[in-house]
PDB file of N, CA and C in Angstrom:
ATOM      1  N   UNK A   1      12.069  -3.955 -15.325  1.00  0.00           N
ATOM      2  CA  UNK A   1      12.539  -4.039 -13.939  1.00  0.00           C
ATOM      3  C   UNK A   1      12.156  -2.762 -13.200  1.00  0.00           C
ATOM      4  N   UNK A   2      11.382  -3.130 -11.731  1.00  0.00           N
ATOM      5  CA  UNK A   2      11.317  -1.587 -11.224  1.00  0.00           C
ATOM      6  C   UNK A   2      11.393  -2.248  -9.264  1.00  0.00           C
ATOM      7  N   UNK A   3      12.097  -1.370  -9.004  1.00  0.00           N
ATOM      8  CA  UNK A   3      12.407  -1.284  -7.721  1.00  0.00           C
ATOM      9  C   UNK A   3      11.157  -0.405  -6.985  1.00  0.00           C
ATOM     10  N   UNK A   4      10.927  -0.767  -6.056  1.00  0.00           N
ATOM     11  CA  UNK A   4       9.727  -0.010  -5.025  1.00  0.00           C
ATOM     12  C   UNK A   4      10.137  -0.421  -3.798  1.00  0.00           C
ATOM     13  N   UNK A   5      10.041   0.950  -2.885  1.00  0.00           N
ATOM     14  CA  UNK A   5      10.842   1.394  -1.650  1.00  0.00           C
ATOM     15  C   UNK A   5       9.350   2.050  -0.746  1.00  0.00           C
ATOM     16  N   UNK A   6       9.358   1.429   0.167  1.00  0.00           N
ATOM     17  CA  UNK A   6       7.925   2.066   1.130  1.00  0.00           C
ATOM     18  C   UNK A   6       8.272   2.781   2.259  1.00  0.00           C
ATOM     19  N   UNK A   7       7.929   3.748   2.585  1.00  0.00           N
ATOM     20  CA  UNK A   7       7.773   4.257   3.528  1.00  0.00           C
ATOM     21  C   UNK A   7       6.896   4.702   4.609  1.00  0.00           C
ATOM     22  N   UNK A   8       6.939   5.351   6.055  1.00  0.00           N
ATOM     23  CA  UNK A   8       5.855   5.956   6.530  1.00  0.00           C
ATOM     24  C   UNK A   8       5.025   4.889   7.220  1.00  0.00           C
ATOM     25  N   UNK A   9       5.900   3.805   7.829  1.00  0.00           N
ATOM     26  CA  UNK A   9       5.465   3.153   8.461  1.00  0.00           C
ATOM     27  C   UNK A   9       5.717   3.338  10.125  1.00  0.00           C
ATOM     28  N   UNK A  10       5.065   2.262  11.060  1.00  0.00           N
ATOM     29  CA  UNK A  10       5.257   3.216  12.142  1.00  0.00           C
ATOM     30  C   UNK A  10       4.037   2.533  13.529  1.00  0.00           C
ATOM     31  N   UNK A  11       4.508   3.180  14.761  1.00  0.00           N
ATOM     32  CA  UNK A  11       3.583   2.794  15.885  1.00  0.00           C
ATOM     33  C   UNK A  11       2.381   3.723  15.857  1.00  0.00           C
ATOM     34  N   UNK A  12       1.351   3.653  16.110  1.00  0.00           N
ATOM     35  CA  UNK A  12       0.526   4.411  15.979  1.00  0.00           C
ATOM     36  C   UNK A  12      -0.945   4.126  16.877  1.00  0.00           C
ATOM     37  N   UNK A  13      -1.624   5.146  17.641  1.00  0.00           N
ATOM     38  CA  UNK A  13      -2.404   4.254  18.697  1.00  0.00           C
ATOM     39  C   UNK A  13      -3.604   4.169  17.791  1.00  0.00           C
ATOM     40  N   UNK A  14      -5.124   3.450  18.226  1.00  0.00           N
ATOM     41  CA  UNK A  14      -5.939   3.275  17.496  1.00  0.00           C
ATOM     42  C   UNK A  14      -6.646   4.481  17.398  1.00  0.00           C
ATOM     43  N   UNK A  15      -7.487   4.465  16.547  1.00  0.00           N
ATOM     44  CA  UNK A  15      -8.248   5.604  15.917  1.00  0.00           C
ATOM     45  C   UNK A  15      -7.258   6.959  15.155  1.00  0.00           C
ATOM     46  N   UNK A  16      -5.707   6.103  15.250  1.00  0.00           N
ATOM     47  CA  UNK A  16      -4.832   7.669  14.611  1.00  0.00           C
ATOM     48  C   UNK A  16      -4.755   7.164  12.818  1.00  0.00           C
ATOM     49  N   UNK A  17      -3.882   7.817  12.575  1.00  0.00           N
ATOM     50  CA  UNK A  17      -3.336   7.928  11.004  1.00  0.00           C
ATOM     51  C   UNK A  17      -2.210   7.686  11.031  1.00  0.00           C
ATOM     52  N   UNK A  18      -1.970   7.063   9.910  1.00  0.00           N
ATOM     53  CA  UNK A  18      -0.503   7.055   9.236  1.00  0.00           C
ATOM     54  C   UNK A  18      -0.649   7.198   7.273  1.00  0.00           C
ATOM     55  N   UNK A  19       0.690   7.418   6.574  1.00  0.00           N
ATOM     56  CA  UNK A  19       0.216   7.836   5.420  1.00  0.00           C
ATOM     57  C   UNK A  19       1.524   6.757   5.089  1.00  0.00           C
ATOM     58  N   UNK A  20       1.428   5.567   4.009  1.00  0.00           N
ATOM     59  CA  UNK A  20       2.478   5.218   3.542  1.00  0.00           C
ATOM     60  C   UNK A  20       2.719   5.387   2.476  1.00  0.00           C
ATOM     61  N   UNK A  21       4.276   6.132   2.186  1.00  0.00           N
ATOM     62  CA  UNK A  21       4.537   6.182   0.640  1.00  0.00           C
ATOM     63  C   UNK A  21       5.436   4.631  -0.109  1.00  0.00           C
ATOM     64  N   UNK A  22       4.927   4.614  -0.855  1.00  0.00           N
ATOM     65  CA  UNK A  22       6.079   3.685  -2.007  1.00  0.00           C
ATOM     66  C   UNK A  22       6.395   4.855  -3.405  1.00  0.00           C
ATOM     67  N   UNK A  23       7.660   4.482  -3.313  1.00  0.00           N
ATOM     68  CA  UNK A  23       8.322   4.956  -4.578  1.00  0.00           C
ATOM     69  C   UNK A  23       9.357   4.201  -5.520  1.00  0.00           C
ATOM     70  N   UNK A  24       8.177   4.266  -7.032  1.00  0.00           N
ATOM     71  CA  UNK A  24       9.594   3.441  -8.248  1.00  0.00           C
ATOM     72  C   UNK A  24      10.432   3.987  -8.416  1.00  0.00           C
ATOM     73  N   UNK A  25      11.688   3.125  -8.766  1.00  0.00           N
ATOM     74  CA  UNK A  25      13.173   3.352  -9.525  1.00  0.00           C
ATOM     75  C   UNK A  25      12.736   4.140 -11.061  1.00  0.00           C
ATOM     76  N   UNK A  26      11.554   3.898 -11.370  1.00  0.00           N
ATOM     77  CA  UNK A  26      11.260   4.119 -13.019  1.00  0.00           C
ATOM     78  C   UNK A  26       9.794   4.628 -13.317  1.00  0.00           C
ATOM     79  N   UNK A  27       9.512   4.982 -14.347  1.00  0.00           N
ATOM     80  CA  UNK A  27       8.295   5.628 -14.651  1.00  0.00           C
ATOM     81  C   UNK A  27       7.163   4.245 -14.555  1.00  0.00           C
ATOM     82  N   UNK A  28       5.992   4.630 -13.437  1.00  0.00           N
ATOM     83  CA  UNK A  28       4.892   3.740 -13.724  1.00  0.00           C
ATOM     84  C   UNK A  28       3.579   4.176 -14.401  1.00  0.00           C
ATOM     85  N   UNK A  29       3.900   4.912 -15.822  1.00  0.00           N
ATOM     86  CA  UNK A  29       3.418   5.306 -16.362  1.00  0.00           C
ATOM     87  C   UNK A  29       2.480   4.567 -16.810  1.00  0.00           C
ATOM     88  N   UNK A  30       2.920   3.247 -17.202  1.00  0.00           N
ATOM     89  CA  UNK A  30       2.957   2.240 -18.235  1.00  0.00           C
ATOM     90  C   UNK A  30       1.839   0.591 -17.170  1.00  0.00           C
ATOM     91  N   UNK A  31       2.408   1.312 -16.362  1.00  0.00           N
ATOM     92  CA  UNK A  31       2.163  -0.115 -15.122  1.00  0.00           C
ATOM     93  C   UNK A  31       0.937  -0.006 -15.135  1.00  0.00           C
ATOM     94  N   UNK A  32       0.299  -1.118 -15.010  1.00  0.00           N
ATOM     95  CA  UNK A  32      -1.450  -1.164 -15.015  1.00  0.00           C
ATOM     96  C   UNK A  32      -1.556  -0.877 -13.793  1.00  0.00           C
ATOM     97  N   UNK A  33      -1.420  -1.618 -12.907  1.00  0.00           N
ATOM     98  CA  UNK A  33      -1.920  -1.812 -11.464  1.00  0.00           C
ATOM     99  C   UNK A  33      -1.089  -1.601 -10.279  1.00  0.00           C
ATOM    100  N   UNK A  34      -0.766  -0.905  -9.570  1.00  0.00           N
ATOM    101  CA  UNK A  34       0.074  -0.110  -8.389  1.00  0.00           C
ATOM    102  C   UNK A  34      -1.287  -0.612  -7.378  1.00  0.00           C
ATOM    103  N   UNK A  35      -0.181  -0.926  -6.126  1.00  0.00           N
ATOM    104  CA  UNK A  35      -1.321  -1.824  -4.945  1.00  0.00           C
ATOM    105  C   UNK A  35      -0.636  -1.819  -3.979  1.00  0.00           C
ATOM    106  N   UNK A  36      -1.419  -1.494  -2.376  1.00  0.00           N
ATOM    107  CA  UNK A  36      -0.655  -2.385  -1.134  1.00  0.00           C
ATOM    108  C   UNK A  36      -1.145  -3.048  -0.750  1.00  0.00           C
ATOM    109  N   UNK A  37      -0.293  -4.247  -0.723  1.00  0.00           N
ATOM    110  CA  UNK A  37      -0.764  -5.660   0.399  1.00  0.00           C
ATOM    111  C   UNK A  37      -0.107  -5.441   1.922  1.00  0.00           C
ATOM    112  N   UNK A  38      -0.848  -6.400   2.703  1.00  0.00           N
ATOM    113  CA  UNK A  38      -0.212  -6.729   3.658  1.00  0.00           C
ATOM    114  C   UNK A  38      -0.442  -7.982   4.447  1.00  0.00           C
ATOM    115  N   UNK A  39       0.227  -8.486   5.467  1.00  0.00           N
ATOM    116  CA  UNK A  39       0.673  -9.587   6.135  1.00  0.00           C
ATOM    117  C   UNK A  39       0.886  -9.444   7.234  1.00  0.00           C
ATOM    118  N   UNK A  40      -0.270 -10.002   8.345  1.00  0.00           N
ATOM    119  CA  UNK A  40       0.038 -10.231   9.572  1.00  0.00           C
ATOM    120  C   UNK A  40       0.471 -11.382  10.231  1.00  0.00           C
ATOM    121  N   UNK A  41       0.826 -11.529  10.950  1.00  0.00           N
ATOM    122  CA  UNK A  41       1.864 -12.884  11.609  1.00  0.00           C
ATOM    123  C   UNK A  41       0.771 -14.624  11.678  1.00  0.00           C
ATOM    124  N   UNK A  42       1.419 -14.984  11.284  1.00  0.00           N
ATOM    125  CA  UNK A  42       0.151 -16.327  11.024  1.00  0.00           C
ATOM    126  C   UNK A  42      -0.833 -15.631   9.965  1.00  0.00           C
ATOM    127  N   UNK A  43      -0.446 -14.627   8.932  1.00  0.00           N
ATOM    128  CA  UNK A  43      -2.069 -14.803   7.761  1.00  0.00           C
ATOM    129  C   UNK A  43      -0.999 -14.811   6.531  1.00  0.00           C
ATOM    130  N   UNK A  44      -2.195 -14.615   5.961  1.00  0.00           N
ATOM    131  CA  UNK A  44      -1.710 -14.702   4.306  1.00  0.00           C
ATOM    132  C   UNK A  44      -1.749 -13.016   3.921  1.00  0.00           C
ATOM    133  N   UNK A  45      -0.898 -13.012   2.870  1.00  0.00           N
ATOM    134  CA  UNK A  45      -0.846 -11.714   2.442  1.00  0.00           C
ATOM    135  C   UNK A  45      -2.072 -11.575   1.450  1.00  0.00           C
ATOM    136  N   UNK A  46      -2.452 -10.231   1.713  1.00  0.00           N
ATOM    137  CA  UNK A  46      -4.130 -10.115   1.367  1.00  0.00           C
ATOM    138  C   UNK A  46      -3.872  -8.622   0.744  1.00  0.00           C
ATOM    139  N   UNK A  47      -5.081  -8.175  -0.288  1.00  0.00           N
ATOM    140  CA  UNK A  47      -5.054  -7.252  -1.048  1.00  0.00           C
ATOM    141  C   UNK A  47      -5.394  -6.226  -0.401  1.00  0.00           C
ATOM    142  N   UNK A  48      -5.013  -4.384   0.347  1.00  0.00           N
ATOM    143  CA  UNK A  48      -5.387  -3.906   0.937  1.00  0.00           C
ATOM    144  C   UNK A  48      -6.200  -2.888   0.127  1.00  0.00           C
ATOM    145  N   UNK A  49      -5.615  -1.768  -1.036  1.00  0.00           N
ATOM    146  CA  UNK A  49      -6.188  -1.800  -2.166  1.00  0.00           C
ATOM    147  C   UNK A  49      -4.667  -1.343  -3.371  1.00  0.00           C
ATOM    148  N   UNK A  50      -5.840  -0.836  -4.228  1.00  0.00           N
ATOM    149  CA  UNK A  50      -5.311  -1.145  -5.504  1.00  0.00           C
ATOM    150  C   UNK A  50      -5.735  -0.085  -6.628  1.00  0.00           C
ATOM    151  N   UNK A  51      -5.039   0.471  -7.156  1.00  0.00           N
ATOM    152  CA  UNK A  51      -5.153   1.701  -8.478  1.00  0.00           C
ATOM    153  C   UNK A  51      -4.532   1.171  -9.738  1.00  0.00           C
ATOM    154  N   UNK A  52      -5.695   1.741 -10.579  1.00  0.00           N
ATOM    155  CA  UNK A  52      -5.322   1.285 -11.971  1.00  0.00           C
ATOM    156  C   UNK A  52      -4.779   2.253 -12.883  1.00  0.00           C
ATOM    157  N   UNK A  53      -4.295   2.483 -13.641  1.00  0.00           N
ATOM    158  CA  UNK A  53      -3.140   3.226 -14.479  1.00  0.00           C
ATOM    159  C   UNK A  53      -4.292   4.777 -14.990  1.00  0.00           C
ATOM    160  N   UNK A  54      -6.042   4.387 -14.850  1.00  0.00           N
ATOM    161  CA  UNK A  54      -6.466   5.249 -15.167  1.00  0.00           C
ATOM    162  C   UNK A  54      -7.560   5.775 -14.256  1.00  0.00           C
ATOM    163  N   UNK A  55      -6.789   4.827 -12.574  1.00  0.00           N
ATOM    164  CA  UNK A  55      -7.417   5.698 -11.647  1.00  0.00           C
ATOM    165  C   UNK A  55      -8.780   5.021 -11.179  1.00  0.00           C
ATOM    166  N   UNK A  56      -9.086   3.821 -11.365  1.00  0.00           N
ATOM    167  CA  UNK A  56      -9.582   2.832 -11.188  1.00  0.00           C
ATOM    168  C   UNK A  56      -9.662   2.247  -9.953  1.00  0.00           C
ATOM    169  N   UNK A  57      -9.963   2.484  -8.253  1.00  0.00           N
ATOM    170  CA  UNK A  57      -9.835   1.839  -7.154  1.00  0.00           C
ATOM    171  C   UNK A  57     -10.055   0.846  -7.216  1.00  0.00           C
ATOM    172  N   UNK A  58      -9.786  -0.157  -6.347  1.00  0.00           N
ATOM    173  CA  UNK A  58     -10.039  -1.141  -5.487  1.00  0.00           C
ATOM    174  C   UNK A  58      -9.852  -1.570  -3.941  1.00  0.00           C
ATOM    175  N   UNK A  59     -10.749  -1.831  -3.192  1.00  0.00           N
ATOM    176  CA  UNK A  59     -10.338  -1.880  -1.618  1.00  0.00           C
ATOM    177  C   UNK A  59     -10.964  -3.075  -0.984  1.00  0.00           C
ATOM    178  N   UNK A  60      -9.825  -3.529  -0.037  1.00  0.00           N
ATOM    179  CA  UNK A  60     -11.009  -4.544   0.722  1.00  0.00           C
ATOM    180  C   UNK A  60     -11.652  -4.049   1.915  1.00  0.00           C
ATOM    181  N   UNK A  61     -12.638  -4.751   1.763  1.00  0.00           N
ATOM    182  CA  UNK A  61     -13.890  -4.573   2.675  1.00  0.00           C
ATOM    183  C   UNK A  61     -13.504  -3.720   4.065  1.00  0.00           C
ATOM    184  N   UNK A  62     -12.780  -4.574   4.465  1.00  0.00           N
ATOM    185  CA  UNK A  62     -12.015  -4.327   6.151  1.00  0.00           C
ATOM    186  C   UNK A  62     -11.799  -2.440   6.121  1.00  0.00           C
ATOM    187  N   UNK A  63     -11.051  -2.226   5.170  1.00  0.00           N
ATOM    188  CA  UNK A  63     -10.508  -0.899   4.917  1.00  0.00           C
ATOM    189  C   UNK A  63     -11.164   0.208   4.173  1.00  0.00           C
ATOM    190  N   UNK A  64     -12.428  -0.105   3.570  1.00  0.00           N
ATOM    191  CA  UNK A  64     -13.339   0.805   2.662  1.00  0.00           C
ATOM    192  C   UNK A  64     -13.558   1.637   3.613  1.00  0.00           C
ATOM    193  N   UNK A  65     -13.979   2.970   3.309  1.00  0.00           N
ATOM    194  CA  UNK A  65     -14.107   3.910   3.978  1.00  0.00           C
ATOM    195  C   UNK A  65     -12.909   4.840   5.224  1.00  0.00           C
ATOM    196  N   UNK A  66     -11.924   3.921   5.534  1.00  0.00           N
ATOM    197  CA  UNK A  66     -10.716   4.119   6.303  1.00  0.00           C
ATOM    198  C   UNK A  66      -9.531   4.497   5.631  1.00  0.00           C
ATOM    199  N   UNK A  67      -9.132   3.793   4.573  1.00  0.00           N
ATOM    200  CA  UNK A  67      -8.130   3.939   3.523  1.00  0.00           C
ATOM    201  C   UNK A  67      -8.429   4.535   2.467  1.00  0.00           C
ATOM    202  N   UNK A  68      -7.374   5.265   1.773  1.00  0.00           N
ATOM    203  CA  UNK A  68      -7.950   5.748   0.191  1.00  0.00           C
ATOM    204  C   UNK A  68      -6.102   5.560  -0.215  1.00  0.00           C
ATOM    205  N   UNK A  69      -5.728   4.893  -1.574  1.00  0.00           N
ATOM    206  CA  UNK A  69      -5.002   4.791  -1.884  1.00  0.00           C
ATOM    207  C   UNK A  69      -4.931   6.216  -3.170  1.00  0.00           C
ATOM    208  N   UNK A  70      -3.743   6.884  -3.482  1.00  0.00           N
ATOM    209  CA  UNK A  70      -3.117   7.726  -4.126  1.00  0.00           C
ATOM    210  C   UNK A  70      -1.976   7.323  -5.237  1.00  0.00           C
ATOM    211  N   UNK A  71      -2.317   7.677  -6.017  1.00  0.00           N
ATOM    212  CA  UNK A  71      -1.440   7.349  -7.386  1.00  0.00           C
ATOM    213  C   UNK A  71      -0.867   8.668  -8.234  1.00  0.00           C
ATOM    214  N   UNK A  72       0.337   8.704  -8.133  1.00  0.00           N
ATOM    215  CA  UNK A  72       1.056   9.901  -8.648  1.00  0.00           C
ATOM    216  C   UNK A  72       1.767   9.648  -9.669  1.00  0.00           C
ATOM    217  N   UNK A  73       1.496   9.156 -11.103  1.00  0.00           N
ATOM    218  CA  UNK A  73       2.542   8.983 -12.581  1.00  0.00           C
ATOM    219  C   UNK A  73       3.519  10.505 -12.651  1.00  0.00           C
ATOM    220  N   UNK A  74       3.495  11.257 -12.008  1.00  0.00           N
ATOM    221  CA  UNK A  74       4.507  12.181 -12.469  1.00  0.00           C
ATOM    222  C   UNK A  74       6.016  12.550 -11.627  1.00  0.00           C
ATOM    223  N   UNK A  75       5.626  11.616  -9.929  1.00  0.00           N
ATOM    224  CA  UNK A  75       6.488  11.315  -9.656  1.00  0.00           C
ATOM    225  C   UNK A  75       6.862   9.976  -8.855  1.00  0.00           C
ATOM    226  N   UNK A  76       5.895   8.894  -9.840  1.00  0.00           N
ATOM    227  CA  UNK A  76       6.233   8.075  -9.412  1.00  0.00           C
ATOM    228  C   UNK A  76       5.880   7.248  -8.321  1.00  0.00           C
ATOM    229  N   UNK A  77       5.164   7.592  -7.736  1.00  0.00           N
ATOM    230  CA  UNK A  77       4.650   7.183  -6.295  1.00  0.00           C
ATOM    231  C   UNK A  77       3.144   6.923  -6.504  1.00  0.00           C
ATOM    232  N   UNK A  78       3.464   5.556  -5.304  1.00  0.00           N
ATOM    233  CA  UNK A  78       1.923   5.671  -4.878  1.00  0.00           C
ATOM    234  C   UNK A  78       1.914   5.694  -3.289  1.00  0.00           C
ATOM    235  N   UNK A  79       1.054   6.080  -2.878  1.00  0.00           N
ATOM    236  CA  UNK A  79       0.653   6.409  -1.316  1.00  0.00           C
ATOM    237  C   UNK A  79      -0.898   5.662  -0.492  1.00  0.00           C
ATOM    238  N   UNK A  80      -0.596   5.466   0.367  1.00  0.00           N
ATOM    239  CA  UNK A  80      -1.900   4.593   1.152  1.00  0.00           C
ATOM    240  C   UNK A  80      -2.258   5.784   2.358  1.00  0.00           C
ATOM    241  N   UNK A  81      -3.049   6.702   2.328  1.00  0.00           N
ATOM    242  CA  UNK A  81      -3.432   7.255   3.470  1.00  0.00           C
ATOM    243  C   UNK A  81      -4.815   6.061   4.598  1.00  0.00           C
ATOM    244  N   UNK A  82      -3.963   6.399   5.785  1.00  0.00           N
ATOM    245  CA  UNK A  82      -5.012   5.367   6.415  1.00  0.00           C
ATOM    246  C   UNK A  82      -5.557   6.008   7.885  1.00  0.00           C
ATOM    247  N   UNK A  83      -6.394   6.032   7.883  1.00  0.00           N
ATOM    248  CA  UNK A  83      -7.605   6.851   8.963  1.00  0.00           C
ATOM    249  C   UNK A  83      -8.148   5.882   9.896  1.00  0.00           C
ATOM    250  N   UNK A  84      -8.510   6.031  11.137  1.00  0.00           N
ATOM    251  CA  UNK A  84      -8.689   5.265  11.880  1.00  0.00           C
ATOM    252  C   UNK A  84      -8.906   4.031  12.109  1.00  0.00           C
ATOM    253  N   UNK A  85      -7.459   3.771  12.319  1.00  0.00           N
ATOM    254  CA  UNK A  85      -6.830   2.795  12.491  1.00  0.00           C
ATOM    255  C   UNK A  85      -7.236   2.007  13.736  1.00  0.00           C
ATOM    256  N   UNK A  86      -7.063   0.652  13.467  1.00  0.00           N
ATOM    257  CA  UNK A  86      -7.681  -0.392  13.967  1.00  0.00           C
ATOM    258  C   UNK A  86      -6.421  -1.556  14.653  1.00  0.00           C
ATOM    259  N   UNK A  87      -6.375  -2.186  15.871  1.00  0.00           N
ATOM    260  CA  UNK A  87      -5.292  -2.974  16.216  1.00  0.00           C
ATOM    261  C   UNK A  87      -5.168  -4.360  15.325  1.00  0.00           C
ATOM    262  N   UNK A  88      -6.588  -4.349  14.550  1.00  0.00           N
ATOM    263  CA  UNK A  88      -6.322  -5.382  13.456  1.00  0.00           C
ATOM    264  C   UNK A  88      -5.657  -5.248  12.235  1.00  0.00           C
ATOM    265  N   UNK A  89      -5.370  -3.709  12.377  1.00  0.00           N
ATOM    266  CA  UNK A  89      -4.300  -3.303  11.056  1.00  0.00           C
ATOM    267  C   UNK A  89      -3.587  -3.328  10.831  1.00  0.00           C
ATOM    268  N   UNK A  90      -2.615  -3.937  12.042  1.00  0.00           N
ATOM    269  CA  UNK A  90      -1.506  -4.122  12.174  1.00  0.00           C
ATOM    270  C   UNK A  90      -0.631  -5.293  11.290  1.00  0.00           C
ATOM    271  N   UNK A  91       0.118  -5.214  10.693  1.00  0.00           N
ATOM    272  CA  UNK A  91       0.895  -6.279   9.096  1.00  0.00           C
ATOM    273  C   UNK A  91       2.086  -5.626   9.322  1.00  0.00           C
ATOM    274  N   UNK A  92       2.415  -5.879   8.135  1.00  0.00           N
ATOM    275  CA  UNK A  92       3.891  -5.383   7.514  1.00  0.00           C
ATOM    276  C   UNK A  92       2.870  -5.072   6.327  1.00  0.00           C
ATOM    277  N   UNK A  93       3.491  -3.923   5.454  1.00  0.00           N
ATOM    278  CA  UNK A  93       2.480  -3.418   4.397  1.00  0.00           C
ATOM    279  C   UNK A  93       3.295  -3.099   3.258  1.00  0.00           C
ATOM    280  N   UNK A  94       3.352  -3.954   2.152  1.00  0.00           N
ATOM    281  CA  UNK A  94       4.266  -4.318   1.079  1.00  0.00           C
ATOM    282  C   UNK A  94       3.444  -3.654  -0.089  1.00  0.00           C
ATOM    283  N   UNK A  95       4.598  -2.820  -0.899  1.00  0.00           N
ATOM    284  CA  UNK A  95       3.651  -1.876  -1.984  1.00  0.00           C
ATOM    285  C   UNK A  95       3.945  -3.339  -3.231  1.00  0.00           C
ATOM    286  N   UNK A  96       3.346  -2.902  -4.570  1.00  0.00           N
ATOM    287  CA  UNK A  96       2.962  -4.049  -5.707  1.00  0.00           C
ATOM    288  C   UNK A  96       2.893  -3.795  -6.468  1.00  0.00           C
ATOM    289  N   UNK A  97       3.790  -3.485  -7.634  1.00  0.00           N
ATOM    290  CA  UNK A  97       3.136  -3.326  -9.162  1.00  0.00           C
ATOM    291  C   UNK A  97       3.137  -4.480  -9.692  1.00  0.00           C
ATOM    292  N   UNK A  98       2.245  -4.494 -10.714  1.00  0.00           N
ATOM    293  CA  UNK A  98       1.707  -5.193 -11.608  1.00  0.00           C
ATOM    294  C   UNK A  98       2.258  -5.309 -13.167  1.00  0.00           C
ATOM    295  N   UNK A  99       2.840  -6.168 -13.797  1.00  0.00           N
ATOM    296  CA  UNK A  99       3.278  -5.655 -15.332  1.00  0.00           C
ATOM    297  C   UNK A  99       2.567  -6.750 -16.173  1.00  0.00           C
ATOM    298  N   UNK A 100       2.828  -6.355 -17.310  1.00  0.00           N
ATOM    299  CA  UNK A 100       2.091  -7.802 -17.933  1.00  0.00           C
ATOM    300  C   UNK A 100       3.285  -8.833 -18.228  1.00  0.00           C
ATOM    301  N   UNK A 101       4.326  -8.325 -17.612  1.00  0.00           N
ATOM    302  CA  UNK A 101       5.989  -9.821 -17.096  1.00  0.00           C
ATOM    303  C   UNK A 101       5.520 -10.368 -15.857  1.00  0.00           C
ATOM    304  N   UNK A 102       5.124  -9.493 -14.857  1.00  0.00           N
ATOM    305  CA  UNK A 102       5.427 -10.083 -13.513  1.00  0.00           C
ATOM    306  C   UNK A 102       5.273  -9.261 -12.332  1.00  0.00           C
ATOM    307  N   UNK A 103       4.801  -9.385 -11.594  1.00  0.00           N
ATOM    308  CA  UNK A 103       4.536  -8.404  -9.919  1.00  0.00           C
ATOM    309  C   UNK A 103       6.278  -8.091  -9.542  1.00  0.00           C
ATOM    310  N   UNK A 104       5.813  -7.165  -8.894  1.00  0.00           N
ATOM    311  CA  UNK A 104       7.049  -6.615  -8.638  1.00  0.00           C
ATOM    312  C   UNK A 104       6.679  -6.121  -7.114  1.00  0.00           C
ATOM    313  N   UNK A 105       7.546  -6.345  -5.569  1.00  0.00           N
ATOM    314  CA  UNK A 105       7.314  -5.859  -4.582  1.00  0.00           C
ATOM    315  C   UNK A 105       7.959  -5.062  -4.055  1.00  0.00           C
ATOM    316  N   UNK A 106       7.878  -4.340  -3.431  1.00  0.00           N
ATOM    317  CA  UNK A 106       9.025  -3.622  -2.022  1.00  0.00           C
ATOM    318  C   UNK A 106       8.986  -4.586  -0.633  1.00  0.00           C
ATOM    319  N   UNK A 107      10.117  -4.352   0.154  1.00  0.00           N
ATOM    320  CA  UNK A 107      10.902  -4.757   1.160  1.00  0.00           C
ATOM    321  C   UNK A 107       9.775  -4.684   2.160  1.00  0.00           C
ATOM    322  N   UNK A 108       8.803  -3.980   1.641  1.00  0.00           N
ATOM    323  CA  UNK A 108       7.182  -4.187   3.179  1.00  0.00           C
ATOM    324  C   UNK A 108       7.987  -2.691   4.448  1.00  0.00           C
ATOM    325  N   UNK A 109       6.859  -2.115   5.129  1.00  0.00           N
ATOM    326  CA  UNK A 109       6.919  -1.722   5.911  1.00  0.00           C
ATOM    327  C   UNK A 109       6.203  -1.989   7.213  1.00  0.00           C
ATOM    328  N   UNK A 110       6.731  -2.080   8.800  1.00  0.00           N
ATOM    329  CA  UNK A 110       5.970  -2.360   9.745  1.00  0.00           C
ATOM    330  C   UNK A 110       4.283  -1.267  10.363  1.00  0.00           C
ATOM    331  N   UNK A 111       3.248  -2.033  10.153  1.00  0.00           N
ATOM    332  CA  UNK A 111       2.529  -1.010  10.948  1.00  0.00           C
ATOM    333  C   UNK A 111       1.799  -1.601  12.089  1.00  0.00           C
ATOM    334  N   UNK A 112       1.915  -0.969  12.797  1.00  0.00           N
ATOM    335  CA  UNK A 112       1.772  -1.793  14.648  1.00  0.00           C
ATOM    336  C   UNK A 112       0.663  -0.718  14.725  1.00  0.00           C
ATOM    337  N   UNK A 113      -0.651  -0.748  15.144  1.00  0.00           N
ATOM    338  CA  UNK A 113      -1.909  -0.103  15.900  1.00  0.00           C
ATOM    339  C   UNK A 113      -1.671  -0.974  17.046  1.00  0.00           C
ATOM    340  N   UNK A 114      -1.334   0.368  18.414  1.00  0.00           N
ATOM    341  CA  UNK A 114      -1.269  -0.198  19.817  1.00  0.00           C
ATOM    342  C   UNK A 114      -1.579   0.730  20.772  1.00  0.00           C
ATOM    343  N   UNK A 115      -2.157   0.801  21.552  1.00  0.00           N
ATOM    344  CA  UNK A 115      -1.881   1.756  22.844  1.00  0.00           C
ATOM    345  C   UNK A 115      -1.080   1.166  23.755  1.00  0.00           C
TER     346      UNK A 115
END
């Protein structure tokens, strides 16, 4: 069982930054795959990216070069730094571990790109 709590979400105009943290209840030492998704109004929740236990990226297309996801086993966290930002970036942005039981999510955070 692991709880994940996101943060660092937020209004933000285009071309700015925002940095979101998620943090486990428990060591994701062990966890293969730490990830943020997200979900905009009418879509499907889609893979934004994704770190593997030995540091392994993954990103989608949309976000390569804009995003770099951060993985911290010593305290627990993973982080999404995101760089010029786009009004299509706008979701709710839900962190994800991976176990070999079962995905595990957080409560999502809002991110609005607006002027």
């Amino acid at each position: 069982q692991v709880q994940l709590v996101e943060s660092g979400g937020g209004l933000v105009q285009p071309g700015g930054s925002l940095r979101l943290s998620c943090a486990a209840s428990r060591s994701i030492f062990r966890i293969n795959v730490m990830g943020w998704y997200r979900q905009a109004p009418g879509k499907e929740r889609e893979l934004v990216a994704s770190i593997t236990s030995i540091g392994t990226t993954n990103y989608a297309d949309s976000v390569k070069g804009r995003f770099t996801i951060f993985r911290d086993n010593a305290k627990n966290t993973v982080s999404l730094q995101m760089n010029s930002l786009k009004p299509e970036d706008t979701a709710v942005y839900y962190c994800n571990a991976q176990t070999a039981v079962r995905d595990y999510w957080g409560q999502g955070t809002q991110v609005t790109v607006s002027s």
